[in-house]
PDB file of N, CA and C in Angstrom:
ATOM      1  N   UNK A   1      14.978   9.816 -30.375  1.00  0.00           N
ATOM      2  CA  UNK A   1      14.334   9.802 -29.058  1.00  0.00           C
ATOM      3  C   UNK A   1      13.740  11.193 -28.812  1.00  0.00           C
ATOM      4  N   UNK A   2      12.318  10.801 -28.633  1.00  0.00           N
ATOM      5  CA  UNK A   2      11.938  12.427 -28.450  1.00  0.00           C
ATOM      6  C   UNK A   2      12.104  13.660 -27.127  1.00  0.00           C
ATOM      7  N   UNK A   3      11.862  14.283 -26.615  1.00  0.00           N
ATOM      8  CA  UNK A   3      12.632  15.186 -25.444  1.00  0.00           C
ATOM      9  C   UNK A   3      12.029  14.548 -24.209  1.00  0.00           C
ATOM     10  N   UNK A   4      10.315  14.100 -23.992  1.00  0.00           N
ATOM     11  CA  UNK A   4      10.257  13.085 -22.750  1.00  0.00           C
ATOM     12  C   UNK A   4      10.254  11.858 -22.491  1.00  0.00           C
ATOM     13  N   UNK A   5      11.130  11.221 -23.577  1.00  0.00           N
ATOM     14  CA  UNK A   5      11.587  10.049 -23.579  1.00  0.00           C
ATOM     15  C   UNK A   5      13.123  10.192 -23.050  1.00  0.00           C
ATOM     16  N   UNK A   6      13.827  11.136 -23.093  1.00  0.00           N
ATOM     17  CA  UNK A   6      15.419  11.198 -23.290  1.00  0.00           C
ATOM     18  C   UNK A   6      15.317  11.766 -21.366  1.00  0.00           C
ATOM     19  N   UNK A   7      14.101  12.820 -21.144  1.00  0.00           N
ATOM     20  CA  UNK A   7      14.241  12.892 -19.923  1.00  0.00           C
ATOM     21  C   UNK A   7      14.039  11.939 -18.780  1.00  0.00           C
ATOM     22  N   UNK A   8      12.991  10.707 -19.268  1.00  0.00           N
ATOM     23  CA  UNK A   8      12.706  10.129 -18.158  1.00  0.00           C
ATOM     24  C   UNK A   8      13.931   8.840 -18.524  1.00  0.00           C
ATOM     25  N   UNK A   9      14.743   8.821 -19.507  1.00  0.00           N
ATOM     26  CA  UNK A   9      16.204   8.421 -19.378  1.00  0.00           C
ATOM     27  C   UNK A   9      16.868   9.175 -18.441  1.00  0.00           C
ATOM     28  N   UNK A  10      17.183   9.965 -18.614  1.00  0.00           N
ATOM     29  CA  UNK A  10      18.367  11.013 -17.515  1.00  0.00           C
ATOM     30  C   UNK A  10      17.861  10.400 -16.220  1.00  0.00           C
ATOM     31  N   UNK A  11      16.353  10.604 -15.447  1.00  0.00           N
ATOM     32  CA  UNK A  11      16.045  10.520 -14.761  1.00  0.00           C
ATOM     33  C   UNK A  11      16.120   9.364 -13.806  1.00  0.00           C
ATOM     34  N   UNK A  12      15.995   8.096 -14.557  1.00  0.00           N
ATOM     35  CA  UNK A  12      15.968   6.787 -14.272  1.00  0.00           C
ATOM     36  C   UNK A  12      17.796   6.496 -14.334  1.00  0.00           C
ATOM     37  N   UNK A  13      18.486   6.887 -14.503  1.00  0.00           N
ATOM     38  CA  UNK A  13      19.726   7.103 -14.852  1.00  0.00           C
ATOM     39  C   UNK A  13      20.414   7.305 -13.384  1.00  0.00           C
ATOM     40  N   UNK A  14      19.885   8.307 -12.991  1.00  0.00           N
ATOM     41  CA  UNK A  14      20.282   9.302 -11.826  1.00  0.00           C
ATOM     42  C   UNK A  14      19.372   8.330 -10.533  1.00  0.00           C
ATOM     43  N   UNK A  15      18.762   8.042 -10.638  1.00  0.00           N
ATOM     44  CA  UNK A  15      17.722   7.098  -9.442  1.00  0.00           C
ATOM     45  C   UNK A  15      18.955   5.588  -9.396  1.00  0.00           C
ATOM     46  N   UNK A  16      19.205   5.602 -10.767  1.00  0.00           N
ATOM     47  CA  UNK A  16      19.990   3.723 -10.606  1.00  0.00           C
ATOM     48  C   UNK A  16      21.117   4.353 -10.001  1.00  0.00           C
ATOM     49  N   UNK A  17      21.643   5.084 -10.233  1.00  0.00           N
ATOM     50  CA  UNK A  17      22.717   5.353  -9.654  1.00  0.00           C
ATOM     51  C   UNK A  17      23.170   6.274  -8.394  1.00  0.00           C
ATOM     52  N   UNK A  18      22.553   6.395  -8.028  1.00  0.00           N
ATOM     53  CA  UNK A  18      21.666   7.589  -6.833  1.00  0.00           C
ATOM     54  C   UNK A  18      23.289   7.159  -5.728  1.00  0.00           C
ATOM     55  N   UNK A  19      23.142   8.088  -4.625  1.00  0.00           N
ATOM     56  CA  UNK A  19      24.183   8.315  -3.427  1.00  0.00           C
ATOM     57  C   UNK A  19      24.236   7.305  -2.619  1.00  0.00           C
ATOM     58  N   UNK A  20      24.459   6.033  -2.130  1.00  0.00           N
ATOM     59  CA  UNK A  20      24.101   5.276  -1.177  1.00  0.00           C
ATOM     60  C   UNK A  20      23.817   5.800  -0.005  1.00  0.00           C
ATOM     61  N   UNK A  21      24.307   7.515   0.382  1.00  0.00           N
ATOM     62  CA  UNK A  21      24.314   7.815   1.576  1.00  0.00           C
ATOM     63  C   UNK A  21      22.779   8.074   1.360  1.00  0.00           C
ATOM     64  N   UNK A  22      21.779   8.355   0.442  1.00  0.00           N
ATOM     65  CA  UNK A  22      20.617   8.520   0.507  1.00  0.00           C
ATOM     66  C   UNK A  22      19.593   7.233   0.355  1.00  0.00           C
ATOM     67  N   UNK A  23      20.099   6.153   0.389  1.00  0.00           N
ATOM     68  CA  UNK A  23      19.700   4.569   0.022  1.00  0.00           C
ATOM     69  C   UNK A  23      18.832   4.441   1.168  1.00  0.00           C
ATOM     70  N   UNK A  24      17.459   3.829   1.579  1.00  0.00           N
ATOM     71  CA  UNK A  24      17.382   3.359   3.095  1.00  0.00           C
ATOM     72  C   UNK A  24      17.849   2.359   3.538  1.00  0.00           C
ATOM     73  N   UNK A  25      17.716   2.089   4.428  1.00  0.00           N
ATOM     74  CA  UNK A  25      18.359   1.312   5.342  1.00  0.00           C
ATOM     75  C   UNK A  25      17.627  -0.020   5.718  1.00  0.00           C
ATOM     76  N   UNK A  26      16.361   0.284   4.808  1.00  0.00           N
ATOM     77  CA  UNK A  26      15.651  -0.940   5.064  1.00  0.00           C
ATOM     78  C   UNK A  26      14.718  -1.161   3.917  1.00  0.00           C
ATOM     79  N   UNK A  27      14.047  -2.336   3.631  1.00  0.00           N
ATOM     80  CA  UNK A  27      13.363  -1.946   2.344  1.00  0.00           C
ATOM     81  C   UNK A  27      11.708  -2.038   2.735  1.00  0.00           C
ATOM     82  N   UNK A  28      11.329  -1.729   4.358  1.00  0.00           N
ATOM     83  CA  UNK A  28      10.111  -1.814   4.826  1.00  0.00           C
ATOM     84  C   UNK A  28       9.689  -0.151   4.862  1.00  0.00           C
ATOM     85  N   UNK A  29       8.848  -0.406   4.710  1.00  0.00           N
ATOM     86  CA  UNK A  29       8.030   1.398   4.395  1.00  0.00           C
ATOM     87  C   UNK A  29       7.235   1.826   5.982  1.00  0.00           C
ATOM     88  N   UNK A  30       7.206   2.703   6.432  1.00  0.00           N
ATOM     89  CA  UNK A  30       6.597   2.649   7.687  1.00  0.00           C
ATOM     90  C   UNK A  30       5.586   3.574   7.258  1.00  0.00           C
ATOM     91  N   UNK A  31       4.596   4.297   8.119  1.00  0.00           N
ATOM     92  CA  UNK A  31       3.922   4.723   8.216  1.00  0.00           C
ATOM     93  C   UNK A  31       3.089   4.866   9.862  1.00  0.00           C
ATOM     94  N   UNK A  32       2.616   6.353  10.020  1.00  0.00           N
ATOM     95  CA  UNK A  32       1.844   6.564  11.052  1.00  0.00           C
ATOM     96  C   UNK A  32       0.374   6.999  10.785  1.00  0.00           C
ATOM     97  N   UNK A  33      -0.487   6.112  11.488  1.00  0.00           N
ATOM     98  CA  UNK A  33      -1.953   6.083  11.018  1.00  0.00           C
ATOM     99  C   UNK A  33      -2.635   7.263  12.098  1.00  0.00           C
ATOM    100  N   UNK A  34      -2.232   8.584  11.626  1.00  0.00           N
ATOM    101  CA  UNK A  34      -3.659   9.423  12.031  1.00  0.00           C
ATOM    102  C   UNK A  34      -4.627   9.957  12.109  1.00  0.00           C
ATOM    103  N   UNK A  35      -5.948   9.408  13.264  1.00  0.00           N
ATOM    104  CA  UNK A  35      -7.119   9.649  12.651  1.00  0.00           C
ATOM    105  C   UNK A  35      -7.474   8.272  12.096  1.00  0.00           C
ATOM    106  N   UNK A  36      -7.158   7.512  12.871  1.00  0.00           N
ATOM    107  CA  UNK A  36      -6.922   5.904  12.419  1.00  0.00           C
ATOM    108  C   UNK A  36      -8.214   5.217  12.197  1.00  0.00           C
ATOM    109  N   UNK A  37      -9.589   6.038  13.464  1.00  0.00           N
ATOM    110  CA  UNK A  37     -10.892   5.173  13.140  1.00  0.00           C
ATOM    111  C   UNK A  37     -10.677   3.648  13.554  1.00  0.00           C
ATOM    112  N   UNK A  38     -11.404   2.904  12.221  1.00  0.00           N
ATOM    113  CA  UNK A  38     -11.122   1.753  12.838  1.00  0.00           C
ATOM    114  C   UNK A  38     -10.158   0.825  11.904  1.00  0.00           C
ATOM    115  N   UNK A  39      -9.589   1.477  10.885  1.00  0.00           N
ATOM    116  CA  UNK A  39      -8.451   1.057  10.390  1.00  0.00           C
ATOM    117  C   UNK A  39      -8.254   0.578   8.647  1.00  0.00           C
ATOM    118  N   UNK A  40      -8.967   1.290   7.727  1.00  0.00           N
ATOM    119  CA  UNK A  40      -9.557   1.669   6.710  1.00  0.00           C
ATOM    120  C   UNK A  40      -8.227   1.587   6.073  1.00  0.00           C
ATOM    121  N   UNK A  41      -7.752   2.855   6.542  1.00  0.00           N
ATOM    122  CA  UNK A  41      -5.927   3.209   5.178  1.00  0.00           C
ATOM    123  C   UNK A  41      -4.710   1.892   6.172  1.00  0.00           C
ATOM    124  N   UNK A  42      -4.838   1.328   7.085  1.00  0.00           N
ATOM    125  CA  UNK A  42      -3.985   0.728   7.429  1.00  0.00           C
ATOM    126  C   UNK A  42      -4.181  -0.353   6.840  1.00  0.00           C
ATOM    127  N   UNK A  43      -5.320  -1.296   6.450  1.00  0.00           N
ATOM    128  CA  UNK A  43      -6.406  -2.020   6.167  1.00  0.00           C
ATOM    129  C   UNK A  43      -5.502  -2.383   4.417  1.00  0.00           C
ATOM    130  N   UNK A  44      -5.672  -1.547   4.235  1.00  0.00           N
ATOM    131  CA  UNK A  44      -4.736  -0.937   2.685  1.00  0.00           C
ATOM    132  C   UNK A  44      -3.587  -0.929   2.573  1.00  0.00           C
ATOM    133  N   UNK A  45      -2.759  -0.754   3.211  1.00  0.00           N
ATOM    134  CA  UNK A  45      -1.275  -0.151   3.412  1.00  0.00           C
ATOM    135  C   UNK A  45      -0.786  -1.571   3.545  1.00  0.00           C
ATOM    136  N   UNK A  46      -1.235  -2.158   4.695  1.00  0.00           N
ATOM    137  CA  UNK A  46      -0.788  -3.710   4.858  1.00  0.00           C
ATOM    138  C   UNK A  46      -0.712  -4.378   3.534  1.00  0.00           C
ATOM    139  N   UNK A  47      -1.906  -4.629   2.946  1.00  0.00           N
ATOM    140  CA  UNK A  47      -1.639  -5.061   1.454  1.00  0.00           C
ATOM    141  C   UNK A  47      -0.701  -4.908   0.826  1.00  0.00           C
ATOM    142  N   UNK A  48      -0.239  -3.576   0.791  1.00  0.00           N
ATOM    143  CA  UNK A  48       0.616  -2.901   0.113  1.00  0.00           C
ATOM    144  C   UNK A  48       2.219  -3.452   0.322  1.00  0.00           C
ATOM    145  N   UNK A  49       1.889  -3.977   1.908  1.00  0.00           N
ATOM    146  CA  UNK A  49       3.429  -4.669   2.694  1.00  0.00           C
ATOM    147  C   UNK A  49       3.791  -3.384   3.226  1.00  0.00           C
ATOM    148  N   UNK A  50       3.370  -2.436   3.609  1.00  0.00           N
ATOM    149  CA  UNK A  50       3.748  -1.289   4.365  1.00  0.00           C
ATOM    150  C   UNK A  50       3.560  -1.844   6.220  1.00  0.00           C
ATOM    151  N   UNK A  51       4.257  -1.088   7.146  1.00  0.00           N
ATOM    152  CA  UNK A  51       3.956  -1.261   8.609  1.00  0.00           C
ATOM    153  C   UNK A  51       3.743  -0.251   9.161  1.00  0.00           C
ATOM    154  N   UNK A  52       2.765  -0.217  10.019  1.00  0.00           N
ATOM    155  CA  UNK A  52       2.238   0.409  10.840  1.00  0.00           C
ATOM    156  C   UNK A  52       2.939   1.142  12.229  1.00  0.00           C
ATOM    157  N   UNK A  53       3.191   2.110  12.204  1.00  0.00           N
ATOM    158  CA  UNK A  53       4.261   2.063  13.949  1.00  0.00           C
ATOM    159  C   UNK A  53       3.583   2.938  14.881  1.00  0.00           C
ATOM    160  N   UNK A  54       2.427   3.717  14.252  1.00  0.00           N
ATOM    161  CA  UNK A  54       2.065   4.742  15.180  1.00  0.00           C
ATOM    162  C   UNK A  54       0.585   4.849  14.998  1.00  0.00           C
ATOM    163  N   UNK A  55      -0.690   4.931  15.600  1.00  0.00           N
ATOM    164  CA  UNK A  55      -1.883   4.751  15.663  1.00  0.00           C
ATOM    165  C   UNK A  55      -2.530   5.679  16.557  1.00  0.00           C
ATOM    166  N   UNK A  56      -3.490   6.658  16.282  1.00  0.00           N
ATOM    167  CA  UNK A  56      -4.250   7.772  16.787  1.00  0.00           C
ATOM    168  C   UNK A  56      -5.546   8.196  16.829  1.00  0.00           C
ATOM    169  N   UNK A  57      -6.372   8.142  17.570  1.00  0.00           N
ATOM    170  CA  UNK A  57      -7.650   8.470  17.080  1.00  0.00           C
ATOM    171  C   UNK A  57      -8.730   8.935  18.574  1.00  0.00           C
ATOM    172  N   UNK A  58      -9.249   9.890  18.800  1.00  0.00           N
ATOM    173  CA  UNK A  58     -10.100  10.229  19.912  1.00  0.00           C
ATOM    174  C   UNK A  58     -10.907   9.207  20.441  1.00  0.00           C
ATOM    175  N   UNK A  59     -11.492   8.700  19.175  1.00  0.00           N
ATOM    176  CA  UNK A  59     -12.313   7.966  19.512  1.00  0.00           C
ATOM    177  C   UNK A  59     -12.641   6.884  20.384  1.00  0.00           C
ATOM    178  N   UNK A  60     -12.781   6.572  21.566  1.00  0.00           N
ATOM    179  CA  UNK A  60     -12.498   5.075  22.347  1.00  0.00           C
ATOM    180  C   UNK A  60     -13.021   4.317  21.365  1.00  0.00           C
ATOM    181  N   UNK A  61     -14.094   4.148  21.064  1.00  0.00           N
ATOM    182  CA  UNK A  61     -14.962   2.802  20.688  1.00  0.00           C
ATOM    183  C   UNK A  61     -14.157   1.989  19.452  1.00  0.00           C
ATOM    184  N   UNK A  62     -13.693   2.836  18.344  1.00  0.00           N
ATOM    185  CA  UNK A  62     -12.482   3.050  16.931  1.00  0.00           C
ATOM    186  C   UNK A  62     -11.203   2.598  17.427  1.00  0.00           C
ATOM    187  N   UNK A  63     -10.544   3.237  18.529  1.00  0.00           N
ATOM    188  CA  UNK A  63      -9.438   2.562  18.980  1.00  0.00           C
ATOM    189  C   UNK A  63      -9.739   1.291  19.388  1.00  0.00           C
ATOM    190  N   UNK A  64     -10.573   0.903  20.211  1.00  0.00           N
ATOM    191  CA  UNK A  64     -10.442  -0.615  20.942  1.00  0.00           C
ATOM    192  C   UNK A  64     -10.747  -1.554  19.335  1.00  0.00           C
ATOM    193  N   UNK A  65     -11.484  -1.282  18.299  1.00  0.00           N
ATOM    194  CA  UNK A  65     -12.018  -1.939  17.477  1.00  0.00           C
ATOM    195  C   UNK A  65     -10.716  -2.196  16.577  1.00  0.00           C
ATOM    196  N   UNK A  66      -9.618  -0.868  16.201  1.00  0.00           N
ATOM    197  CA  UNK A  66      -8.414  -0.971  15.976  1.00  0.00           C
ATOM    198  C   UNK A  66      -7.773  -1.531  16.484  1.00  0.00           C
ATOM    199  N   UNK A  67      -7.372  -1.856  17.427  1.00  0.00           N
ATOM    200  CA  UNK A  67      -6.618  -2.883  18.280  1.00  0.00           C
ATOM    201  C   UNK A  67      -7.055  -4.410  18.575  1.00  0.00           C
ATOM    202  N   UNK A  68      -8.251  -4.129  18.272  1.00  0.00           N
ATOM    203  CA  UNK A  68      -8.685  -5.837  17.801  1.00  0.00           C
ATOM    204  C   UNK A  68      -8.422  -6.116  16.521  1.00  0.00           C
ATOM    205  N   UNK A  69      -8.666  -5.377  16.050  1.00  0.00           N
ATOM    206  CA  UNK A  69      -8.147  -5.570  14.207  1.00  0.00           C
ATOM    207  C   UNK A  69      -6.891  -5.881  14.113  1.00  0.00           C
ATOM    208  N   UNK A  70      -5.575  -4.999  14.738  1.00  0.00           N
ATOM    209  CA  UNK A  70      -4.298  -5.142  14.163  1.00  0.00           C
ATOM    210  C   UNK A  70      -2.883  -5.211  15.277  1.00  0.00           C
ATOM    211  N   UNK A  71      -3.752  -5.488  16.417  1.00  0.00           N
ATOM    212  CA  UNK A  71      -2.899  -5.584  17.766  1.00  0.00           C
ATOM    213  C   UNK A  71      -2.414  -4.462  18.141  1.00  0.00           C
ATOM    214  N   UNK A  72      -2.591  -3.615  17.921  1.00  0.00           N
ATOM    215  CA  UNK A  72      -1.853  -1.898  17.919  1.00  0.00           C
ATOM    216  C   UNK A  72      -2.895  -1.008  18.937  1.00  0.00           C
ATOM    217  N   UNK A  73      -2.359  -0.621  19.638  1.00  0.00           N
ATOM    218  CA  UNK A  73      -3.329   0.077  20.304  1.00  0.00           C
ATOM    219  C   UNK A  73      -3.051   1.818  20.716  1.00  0.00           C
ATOM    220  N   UNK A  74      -4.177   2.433  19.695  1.00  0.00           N
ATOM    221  CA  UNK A  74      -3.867   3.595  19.541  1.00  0.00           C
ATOM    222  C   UNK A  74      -3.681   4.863  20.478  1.00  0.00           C
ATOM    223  N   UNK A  75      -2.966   5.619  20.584  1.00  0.00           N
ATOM    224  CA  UNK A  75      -2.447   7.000  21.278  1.00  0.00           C
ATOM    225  C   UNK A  75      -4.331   7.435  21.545  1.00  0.00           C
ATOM    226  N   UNK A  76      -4.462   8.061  21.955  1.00  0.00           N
ATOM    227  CA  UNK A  76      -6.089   8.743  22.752  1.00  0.00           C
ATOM    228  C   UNK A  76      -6.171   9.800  21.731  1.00  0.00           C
ATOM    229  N   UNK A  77      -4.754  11.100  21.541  1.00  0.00           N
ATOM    230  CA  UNK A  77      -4.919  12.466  21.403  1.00  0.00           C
ATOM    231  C   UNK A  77      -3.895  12.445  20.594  1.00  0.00           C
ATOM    232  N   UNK A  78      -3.768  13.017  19.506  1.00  0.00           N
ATOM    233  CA  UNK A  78      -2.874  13.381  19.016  1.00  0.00           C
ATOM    234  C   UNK A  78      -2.457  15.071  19.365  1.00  0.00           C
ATOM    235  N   UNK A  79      -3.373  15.364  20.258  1.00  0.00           N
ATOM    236  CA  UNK A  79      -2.314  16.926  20.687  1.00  0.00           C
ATOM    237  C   UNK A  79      -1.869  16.530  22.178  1.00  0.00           C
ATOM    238  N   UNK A  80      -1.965  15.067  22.471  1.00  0.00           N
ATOM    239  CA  UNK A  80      -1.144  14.534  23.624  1.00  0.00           C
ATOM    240  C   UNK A  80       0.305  14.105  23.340  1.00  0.00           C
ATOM    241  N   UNK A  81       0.661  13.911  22.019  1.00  0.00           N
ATOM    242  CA  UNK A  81       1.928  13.160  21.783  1.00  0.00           C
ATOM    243  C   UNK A  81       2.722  14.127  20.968  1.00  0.00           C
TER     244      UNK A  81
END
């Protein structure tokens, strides 16, 4: 076995067997969309099976168009929150 074969053994080794206290707690991925527009990387992420929890963007016209898109209706400012 050559030396980065034997490491990404160790490695995968240490991940299967990892701390439960570091395990999550859920197997849903979250994510906060800032700079959201009209919903491009969320657009993506969903695919992915990722969720959405937080949504941002100055823009009025981008937010309302975001919130027709994905029911979420985004924060105004992000130097408001």
């Amino acid at each position: 076995m050559d030396r980065r074969s034997e490491t990404i053994s160790k490695i995968s080794a240490k991940l299967t067997n990892s701390n439960p206290i570091l395990t999550p707690l859920s197997d849903i991925v979250t994510f906060s969309d800032l700079f959201c527009g009209i919903g491009g990387f969320h657009y993506a992420a969903n695919q992915l099976g990722l969720k959405c929890v937080f949504a941002c963007d100055v823009d009025q016209a981008c937010r309302e168009q975001y919130k027709h898109n994905f029911g979420i209706e985004p924060a105004s400012d992000i130097k408001l929150v």
